[in-house]
Protein backbone atom coordinates (compact mmCIF):
# COMPACT_ATOMS: atom_id res chain seq x y z
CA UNK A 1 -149.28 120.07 -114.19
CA UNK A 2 -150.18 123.36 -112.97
CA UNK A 3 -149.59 124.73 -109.52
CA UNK A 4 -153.28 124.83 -108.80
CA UNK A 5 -153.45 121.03 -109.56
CA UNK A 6 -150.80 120.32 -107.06
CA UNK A 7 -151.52 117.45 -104.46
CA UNK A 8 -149.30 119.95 -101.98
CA UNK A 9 -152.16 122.47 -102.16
CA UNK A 10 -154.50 119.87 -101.07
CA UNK A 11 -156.01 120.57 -97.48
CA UNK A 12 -155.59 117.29 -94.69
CA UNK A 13 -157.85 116.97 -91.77
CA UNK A 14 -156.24 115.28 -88.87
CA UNK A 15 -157.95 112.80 -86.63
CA UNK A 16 -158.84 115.34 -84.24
CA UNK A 17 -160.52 117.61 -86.49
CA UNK A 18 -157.61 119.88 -86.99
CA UNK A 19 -157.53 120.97 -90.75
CA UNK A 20 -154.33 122.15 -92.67
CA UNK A 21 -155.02 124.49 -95.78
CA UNK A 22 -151.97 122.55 -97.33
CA UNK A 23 -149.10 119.88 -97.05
CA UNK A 24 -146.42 122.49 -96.09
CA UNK A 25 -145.00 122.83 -92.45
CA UNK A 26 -142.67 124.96 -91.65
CA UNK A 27 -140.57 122.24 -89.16
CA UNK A 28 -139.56 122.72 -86.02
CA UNK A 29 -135.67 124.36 -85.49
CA UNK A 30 -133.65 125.51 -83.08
CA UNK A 31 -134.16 128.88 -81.89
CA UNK A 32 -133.28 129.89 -78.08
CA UNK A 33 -134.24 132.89 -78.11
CA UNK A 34 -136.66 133.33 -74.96
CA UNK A 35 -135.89 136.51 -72.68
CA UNK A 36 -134.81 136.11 -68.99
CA UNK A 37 -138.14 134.68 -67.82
CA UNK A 38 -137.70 132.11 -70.10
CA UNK A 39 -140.74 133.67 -72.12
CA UNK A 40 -140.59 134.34 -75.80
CA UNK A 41 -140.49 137.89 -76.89
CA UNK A 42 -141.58 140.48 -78.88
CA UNK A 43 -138.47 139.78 -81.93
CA UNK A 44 -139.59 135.92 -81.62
CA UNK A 45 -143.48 137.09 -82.60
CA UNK A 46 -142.46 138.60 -85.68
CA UNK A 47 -140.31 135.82 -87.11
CA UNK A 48 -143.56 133.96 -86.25
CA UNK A 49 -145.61 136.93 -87.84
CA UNK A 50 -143.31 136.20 -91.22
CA UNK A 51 -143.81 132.30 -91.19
CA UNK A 52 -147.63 132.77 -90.82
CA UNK A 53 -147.98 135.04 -93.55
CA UNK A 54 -145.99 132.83 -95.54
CA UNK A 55 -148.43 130.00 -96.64
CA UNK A 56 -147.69 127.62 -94.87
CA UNK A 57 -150.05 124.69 -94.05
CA UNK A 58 -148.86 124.70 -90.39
CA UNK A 59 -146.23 125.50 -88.40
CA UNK A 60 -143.81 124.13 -85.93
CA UNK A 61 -142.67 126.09 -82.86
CA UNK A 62 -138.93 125.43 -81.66
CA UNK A 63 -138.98 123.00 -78.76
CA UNK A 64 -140.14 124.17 -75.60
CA UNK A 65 -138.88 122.27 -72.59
CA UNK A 66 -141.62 121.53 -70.12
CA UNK A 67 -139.09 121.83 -66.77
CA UNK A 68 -137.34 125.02 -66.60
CA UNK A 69 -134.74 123.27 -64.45
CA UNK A 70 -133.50 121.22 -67.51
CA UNK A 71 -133.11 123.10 -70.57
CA UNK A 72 -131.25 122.17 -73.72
CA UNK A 73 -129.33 125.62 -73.98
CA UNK A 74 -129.62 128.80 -72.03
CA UNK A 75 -132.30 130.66 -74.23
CA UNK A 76 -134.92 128.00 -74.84
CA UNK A 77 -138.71 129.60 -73.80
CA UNK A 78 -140.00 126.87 -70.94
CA UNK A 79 -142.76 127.53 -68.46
CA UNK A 80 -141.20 129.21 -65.34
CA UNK A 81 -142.77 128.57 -62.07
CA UNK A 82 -141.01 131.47 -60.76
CA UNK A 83 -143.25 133.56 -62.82
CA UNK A 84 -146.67 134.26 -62.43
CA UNK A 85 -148.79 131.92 -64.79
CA UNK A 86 -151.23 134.23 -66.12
CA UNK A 87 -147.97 136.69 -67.56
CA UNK A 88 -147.00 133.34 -69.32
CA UNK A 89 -150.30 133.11 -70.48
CA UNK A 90 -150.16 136.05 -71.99
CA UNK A 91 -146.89 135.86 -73.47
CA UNK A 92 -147.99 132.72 -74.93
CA UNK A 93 -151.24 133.69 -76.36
CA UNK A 94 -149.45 136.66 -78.39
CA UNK A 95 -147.59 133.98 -79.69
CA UNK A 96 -150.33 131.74 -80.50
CA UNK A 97 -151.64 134.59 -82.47
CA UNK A 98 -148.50 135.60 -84.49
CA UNK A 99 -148.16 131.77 -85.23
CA UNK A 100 -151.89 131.87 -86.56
CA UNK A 101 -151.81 134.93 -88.67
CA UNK A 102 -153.99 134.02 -91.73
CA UNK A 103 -155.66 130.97 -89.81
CA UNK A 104 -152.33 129.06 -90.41
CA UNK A 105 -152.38 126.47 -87.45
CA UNK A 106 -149.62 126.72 -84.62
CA UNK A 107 -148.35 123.59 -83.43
CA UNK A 108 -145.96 123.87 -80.39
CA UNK A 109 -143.12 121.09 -79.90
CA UNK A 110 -142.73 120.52 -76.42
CA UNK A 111 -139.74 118.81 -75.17
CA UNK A 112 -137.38 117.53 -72.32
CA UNK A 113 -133.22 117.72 -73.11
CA UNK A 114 -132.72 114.80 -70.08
CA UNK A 115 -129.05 113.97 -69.86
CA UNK A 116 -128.50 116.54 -72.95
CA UNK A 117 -128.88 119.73 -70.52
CA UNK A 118 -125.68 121.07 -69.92
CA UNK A 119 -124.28 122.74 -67.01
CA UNK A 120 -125.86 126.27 -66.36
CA UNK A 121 -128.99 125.72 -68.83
CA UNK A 122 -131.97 125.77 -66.69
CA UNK A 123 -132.94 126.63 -63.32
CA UNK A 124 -131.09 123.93 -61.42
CA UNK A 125 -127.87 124.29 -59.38
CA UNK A 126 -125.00 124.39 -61.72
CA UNK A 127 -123.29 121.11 -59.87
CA UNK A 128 -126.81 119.54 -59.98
CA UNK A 129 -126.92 116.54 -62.17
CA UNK A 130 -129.24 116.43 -65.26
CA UNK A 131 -131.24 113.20 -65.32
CA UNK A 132 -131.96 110.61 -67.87
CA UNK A 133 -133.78 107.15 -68.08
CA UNK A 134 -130.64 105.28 -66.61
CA UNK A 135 -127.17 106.91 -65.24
CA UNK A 136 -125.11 106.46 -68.81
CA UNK A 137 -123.42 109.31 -69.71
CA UNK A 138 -123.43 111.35 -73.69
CA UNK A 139 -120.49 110.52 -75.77
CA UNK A 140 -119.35 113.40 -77.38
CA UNK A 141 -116.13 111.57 -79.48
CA UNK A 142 -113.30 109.21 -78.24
CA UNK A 143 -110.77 112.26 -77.93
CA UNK A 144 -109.28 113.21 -74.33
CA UNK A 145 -110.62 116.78 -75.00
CA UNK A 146 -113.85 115.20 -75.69
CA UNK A 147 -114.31 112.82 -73.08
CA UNK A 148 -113.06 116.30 -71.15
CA UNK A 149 -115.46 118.17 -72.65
CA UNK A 150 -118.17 115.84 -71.42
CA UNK A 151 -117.58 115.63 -68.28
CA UNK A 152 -117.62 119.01 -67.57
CA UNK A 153 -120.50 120.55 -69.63
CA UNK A 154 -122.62 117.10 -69.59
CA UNK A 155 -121.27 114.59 -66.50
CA UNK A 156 -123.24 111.60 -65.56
CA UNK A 157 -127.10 112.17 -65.58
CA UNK A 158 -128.86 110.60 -62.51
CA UNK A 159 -130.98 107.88 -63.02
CA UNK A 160 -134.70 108.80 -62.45
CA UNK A 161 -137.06 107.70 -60.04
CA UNK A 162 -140.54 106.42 -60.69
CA UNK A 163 -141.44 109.44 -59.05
CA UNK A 164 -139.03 111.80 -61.73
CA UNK A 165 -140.68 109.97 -64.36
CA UNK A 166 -144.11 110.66 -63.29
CA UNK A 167 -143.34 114.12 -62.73
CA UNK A 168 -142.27 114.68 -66.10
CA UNK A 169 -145.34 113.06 -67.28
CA UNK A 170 -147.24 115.63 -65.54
CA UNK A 171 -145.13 118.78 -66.76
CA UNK A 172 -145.61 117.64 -70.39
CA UNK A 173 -149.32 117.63 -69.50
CA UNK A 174 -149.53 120.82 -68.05
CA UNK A 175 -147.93 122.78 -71.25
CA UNK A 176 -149.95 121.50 -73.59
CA UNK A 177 -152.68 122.54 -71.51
CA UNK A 178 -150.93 125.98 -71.36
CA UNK A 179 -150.84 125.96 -75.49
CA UNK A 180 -153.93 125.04 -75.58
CA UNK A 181 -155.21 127.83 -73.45
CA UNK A 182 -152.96 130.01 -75.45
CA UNK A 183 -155.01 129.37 -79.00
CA UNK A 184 -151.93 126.95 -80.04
CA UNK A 185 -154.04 124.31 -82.45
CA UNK A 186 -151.62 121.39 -81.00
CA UNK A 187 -148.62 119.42 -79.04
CA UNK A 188 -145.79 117.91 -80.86
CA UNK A 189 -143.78 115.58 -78.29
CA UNK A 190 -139.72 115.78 -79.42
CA UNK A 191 -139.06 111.81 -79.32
CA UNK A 192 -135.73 112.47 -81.60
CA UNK A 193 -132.36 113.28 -81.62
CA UNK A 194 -131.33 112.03 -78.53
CA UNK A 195 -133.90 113.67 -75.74
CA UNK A 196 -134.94 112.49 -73.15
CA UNK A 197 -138.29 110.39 -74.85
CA UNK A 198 -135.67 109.14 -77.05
CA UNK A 199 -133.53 108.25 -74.11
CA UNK A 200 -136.17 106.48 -72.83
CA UNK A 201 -136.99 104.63 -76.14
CA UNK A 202 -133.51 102.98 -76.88
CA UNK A 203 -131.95 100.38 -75.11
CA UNK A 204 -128.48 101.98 -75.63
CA UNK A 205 -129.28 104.75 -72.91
CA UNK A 206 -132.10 103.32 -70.99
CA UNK A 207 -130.80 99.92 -69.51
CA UNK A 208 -133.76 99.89 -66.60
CA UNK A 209 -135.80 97.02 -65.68
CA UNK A 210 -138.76 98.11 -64.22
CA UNK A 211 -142.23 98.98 -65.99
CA UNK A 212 -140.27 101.67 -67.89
CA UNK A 213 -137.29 99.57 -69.41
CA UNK A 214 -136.79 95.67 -70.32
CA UNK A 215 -138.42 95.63 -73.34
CA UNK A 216 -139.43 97.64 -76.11
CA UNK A 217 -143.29 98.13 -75.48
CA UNK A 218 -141.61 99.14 -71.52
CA UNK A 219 -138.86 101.34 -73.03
CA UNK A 220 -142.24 103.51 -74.97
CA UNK A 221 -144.27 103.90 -71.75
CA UNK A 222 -143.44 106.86 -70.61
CA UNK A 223 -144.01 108.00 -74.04
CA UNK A 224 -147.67 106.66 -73.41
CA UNK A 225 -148.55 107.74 -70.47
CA UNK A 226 -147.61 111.65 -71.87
CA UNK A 227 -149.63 110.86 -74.70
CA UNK A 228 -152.81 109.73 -71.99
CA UNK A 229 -152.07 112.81 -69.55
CA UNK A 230 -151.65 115.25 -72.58
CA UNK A 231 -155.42 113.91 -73.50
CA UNK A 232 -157.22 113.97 -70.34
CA UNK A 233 -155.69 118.05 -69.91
CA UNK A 234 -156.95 119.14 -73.70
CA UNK A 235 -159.79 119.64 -75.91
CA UNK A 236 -160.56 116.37 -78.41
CA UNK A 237 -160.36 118.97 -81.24
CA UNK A 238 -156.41 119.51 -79.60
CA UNK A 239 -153.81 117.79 -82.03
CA UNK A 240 -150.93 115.81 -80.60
CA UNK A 241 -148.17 114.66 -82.91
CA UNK A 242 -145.03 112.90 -81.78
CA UNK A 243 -141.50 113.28 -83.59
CA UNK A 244 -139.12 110.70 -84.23
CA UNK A 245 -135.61 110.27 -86.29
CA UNK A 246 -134.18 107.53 -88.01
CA UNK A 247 -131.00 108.03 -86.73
CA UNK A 248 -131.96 106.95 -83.59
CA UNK A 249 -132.64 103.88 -84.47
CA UNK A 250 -129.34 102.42 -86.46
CA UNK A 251 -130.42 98.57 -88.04
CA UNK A 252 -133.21 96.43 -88.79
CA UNK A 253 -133.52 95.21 -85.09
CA UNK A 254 -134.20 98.47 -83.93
CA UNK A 255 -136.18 98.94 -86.95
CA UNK A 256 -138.54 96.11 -85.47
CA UNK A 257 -138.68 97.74 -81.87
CA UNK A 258 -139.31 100.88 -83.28
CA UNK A 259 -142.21 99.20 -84.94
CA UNK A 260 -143.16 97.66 -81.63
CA UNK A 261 -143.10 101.11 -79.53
CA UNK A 262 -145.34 102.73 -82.60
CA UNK A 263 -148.36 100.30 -81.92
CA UNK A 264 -148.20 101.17 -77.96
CA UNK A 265 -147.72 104.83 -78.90
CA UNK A 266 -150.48 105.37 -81.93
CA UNK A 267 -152.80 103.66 -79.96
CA UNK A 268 -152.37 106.15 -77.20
CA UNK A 269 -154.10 108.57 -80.01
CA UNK A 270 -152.10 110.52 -82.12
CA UNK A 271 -152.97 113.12 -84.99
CA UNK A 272 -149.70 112.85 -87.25
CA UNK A 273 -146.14 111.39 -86.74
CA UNK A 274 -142.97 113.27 -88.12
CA UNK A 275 -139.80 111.16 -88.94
CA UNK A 276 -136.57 112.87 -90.03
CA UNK A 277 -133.03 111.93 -89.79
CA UNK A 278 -131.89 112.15 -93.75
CA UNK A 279 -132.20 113.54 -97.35
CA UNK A 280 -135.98 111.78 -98.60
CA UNK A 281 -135.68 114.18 -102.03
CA UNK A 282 -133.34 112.38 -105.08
CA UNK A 283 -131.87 109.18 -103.24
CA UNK A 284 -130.20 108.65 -106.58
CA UNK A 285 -128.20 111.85 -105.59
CA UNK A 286 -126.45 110.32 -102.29
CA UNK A 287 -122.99 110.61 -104.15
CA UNK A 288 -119.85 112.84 -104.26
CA UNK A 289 -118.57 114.49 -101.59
CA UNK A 290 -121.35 112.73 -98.90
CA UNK A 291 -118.81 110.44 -96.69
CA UNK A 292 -119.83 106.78 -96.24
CA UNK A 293 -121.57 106.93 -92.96
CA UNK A 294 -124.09 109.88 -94.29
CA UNK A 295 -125.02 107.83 -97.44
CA UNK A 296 -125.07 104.62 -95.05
CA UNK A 297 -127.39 106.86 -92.74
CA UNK A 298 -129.51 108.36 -95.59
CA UNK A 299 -129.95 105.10 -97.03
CA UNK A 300 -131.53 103.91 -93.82
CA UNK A 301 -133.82 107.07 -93.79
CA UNK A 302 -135.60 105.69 -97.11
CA UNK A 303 -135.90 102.66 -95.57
CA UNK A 304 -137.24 103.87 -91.72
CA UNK A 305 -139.98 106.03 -94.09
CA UNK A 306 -140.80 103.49 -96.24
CA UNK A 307 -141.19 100.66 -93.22
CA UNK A 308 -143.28 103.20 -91.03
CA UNK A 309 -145.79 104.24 -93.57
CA UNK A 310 -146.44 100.65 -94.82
CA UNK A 311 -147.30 99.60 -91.04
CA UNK A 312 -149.08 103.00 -89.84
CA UNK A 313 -151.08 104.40 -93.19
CA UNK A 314 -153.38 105.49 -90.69
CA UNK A 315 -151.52 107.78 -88.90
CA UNK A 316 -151.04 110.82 -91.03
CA UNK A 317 -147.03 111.05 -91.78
CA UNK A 318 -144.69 114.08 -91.98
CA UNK A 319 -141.82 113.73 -93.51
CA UNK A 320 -138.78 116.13 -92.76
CA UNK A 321 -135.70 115.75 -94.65
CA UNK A 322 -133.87 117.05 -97.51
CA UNK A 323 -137.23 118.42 -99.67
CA UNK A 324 -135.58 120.96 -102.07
CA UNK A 325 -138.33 120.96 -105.19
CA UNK A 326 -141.54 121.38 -105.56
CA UNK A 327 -141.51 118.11 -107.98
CA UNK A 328 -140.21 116.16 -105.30
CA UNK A 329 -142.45 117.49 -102.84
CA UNK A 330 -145.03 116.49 -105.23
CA UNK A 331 -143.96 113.43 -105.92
CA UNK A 332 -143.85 112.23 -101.98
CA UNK A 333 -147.20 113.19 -102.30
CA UNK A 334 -148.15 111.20 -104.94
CA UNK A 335 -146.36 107.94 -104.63
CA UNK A 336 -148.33 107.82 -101.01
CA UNK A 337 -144.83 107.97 -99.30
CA UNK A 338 -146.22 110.63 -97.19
CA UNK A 339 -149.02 113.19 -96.24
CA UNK A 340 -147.29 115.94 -94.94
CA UNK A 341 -143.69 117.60 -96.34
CA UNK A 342 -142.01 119.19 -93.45
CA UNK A 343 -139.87 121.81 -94.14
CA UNK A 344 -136.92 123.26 -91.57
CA UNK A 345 -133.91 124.97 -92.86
CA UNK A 346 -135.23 126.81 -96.07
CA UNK A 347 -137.80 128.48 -94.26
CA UNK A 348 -135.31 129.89 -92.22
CA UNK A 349 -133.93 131.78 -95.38
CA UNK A 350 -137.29 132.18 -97.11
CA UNK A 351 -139.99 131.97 -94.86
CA UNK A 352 -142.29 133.10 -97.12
CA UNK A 353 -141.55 129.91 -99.22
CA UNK A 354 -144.91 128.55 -99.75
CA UNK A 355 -146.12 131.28 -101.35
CA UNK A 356 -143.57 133.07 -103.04
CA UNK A 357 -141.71 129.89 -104.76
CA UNK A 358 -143.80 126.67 -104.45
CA UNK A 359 -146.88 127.84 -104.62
CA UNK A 360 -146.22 130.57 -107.19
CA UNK A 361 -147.79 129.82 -110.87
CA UNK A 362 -145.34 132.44 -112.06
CA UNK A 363 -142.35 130.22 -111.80
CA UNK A 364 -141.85 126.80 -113.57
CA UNK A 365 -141.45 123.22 -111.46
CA UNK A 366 -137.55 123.51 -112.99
CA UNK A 367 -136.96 127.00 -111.21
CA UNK A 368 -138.80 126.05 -107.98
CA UNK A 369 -136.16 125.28 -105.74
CA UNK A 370 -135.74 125.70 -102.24
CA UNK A 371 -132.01 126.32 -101.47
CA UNK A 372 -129.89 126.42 -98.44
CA UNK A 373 -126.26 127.14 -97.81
CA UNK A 374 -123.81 125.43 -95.51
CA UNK A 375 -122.56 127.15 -92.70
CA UNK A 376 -119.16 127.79 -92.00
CA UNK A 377 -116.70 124.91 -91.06
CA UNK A 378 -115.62 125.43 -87.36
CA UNK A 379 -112.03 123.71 -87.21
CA UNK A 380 -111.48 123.32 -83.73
CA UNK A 381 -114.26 120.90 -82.91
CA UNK A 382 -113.20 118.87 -85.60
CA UNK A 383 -109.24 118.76 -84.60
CA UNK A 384 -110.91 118.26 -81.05
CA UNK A 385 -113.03 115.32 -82.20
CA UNK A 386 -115.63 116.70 -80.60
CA UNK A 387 -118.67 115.79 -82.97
CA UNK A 388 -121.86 118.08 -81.10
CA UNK A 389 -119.86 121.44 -81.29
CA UNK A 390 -118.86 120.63 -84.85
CA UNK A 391 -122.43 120.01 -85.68
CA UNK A 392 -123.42 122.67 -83.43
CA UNK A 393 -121.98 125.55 -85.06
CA UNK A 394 -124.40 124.80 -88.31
CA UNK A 395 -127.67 125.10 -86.39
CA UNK A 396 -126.39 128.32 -84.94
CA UNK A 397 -125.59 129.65 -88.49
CA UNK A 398 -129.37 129.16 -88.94
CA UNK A 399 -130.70 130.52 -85.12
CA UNK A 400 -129.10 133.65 -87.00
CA UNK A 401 -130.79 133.42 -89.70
CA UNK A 402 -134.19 132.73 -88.22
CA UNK A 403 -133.20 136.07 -86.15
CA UNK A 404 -132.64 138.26 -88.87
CA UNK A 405 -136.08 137.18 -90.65
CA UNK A 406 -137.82 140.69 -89.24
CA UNK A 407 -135.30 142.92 -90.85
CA UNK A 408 -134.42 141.20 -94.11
CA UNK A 409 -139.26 141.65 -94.70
């Protein structure tokens, strides 16, 4: 097959109108790397500058949390109410346009960290408590140093009134409205690892029984009601995607409520639906050095995929998780397991990826290989037992990478 015959090549129009030249995104990562505002900055447009020019059939901001009082680290970009709105605007809108160099859409993920907002992220008193869906703390690991280690970066969140909750519905609202004023081409809502809308969707961290907890239609309703408020502040032609990962939801039961919270939330009206959470590419490869519990979890990943696009083939699907070749990109593609192959870490090292490697007719489907390399092992957090610093120090091996992208073009 040649490359121009490649099903990844293939434009998709969404549901609201929004067309992508190809199946590529360039996923959503980490990046925290906003300026003292809490605006992104000129070094942030040019990584975005890179990943435009790229080839790219969309891409995925880093998260951007809608209450600048909760953040999820110190540098995420969030709109500040401290700061005049038309300056974020405009900070926004240069964005926008480095993100849609080439007419490649922008799509900006817009998030909440609830109960994961440590101490001294955000614009809240540092003794203030973060808040969450009910008042259960994070587990960080069973060690004294880590149960130390929560209390004093995390503590107990506050449980949230009807009133918090509405307000947050409201704040999601207003940034999309603020992307979309900026020329962003869509929303993403972060449902996944462990925010607050996934807070809100699992029963192991939202114990509540009012309209918003109970039951697993009451668990998604926030969910819904940002998806309603998001449409009544946009343009019909504005996409809104939601993001969820397997690994939030651990056996069959949850499998089923999962299910269950996907027919209140597609309803609502969404344009695509992202699921990540493990390694999609060669399942016949979970072997080796991968411990139990990551081929147990990977294992479930093929399944989560496989369950959601037999009960929602007509919601487009992204899949993010492992893609390494262009065959088995392809091959998603083809066997209908998905419509859309999201792609995160590579694109930190190659951002030009599309074009250079997968979409180049110059180099055979044997040589076209993404690649990544595994960060350095931090030992501490392991002897500690505390699992998020340990798993921590690999995303920031790739924020680094992401921030060297200008000077390695």
């Amino acid at each position: 097959m040649t490359v121009s015959e490649l099903k990844l090549q293939e434009p998709i129009t969404l549901p609201c109108g929004l067309t992508l030249p190809n199946r590529l995104t360039k996923a959503a990562m980490a990046e925290s790397w906003a300026d003292k505002e809490y605006l992104p900055g000129e070094r942030i447009f040019k990584v975005y500058e890179a990943w435009a020019e790229g080839g790219w059939g969309s891409v995925l901001t880093g998260n951007v949390q809608v209450d600048v009082r909760y953040l999820g680290s110190p540098g995420d970009i969030s709109p500040n109410e401290d700061v005049d709105r038309e300056k974020i605007l405009s900070s926004w809108k240069k964005w926008a346009k480095a993100s849609s160099k080439n007419g490649t859409p922008a799509i900006m993920q817009i998030n909440h960290p609830g109960r994961q907002s440590p101490a001294g992220s955000g614009k809240r008193g540092f003794f203030e408590k973060s808040i969450a869906p009910s008042p259960i703390p994070l587990h960080l690991g069973d060690g004294i140093l880590a149960k130390l280690a929560t209390a004093l970066l995390f503590g107990s969140p506050r449980e949230m009134t009807i009133d918090d909750i509405h307000d947050v519905v409201i704040r999601f609202a207003n940034t999309a409205k603020l992307a979309a004023g900026a020329g962003f081409a869509g929303v993403e809502l972060h449902a996944a690892h462990g925010y607050l809308l996934s807070q809100f969707l699992s029963p192991a961290s939202n114990q509540r029984q009012d309209e918003y907890g109970g039951s697993a239609k009451a668990r998604a309703k926030i969910v819904v009601d940002i998806i309603k408020a998001v449409r009544e502040a946009v343009p019909k032609t504005f996409c809104v995607g939601i993001k969820l990962n397997s690994a939030d939801f651990r056996d069959k039961e949850q499998l089923e409520a999962c299910v269950e919270q996907l027919e209140e939330i597609t309803g609502a009206g969404v344009d695509f639906l992202e699921i990540s959470g493990g390694s999609y590419e060669d399942p016949q490869m979970m072997q080796g050095t991968k411990s139990a519990s990551t081929l147990s979890r990977e294992a479930f990943f093929l399944d989560f995929a496989k369950e959601i696009r037999g009960r929602f083939r007509h919601v487009p699907l992204m899949v993010t998780g492992g893609f390494r070749t262009r065959q088995g990109m392809e091959n998603a593609l083809r066997e209908d397991a998905c419509d859309i192959i999201g792609i995160a870490r590579p694109a930190a090292l190659n951002p030009t990826l599309p074009k250079n490697l997968i979409f180049n007719k110059e180099i055979k489907d044997e040589d076209a290989r993404a690649f990544t390399r595994k960060a350095p092992d931090l030992l501490l957090p392991k002897l500690l037992g505390i699992k998020v610093m340990a798993g921590g120090a690999e995303t920031d091996w790739y924020m680094k990478q992401i921030r060297s992208i200008p000077t390695a073009l």
